[in-house]
Protein backbone atom coordinates (compact mmCIF):
# COMPACT_ATOMS: atom_id res chain seq x y z
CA UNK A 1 100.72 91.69 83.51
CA UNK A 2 100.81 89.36 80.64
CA UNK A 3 103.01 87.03 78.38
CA UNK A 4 102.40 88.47 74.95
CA UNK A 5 104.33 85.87 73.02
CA UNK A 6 106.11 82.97 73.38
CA UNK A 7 107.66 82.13 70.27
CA UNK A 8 110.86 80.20 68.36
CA UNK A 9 113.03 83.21 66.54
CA UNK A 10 112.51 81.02 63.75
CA UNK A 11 110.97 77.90 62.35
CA UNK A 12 112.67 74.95 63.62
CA UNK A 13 115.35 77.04 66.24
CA UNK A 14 116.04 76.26 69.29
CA UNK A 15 115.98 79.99 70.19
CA UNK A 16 112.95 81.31 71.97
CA UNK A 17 111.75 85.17 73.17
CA UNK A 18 109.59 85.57 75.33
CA UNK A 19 107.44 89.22 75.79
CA UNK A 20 106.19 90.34 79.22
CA UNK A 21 104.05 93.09 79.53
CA UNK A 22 104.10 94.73 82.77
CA UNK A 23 101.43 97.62 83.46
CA UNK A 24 101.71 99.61 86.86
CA UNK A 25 99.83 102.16 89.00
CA UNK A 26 102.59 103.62 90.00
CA UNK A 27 106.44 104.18 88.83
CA UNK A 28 107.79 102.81 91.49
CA UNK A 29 109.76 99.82 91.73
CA UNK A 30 108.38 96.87 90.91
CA UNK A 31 109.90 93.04 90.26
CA UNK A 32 109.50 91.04 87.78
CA UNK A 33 110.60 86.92 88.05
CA UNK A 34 110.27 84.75 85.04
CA UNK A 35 110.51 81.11 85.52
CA UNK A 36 111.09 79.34 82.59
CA UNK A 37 111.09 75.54 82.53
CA UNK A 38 109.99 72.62 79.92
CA UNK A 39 106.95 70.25 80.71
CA UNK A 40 105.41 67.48 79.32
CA UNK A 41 101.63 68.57 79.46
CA UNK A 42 100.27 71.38 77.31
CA UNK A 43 99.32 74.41 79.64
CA UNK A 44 100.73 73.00 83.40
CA UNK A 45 103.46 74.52 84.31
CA UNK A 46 107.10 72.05 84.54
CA UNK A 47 110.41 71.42 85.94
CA UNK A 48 112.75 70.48 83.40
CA UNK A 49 115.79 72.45 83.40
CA UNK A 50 114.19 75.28 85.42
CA UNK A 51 115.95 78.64 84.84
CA UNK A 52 115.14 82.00 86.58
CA UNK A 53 115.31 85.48 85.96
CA UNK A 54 114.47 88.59 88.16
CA UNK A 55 113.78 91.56 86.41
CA UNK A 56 114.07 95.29 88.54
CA UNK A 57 111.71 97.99 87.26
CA UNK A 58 111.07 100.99 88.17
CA UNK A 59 110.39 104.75 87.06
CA UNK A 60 107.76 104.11 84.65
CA UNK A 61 103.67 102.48 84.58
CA UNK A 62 104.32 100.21 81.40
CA UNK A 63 106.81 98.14 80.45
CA UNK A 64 107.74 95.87 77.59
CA UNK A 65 110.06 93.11 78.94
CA UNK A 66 111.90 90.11 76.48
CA UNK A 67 113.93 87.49 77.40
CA UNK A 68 115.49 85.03 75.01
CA UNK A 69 115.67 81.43 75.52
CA UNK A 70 117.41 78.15 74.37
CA UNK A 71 115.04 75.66 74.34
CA UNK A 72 117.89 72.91 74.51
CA UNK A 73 117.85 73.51 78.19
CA UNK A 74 114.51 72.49 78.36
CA UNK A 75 115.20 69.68 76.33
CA UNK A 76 113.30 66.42 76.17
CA UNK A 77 110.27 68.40 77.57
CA UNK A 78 107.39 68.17 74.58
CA UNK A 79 106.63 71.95 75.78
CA UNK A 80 108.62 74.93 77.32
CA UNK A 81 106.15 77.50 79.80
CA UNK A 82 106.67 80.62 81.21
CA UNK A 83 105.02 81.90 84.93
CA UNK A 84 105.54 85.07 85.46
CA UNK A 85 104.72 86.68 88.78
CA UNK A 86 105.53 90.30 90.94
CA UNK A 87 103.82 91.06 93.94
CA UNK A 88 100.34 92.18 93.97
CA UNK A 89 99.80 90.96 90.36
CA UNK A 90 98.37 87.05 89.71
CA UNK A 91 100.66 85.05 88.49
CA UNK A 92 100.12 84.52 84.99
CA UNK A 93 101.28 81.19 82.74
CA UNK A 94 101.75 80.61 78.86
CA UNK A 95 103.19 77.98 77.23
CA UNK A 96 104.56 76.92 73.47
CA UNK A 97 105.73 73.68 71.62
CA UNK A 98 109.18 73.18 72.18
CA UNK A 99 111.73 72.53 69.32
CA UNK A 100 113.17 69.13 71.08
């Protein structure tokens, strides 16, 4: 499991996607929680305006998941970081620049 990208939809926008992928030995079903928050140090994960979101998978071994995100949420946080975990994977972190 990995965060591919973590990205503003655009120079400048508050607007941020974020790409999960999700590889499996199996198709079935498997959860997904991203848990999105701003921080204000580069690469440690925050608290500011934590949001959550589960994501149910099942009936396949890869999967592509996106989320899109307004940064003014995370707002006056220099950064905004994604942890991503399901069980029996490690939890895995990434972080960008955030447009506040």
């Amino acid at each position: 499991m990995s965060v591919t990208s973590l990205a503003a939809d655009q120079s400048g926008s508050f607007s941020y996607t974020v790409h999960v992928r999700v590889q499996t030995t199996g198709t079935g079903p498997v959860t997904v929680v991203l848990t999105v928050a701003g921080s204000s140090t580069l690469n440690t994960p925050g608290s500011v305006g934590t949001q959550v979101f589960t994501v149910p998978l099942r009936g396949q071994t890869s999967y592509d998941v996106s989320q899109k995100l307004d940064d003014h949420t995370f707002c006056p946080a220099p950064y905004l970081g994604v942890r991503v975990t399901a069980s029996g994977a490690p939890e895995t972190y990434r972080d960008a620049s955030s447009s506040c």
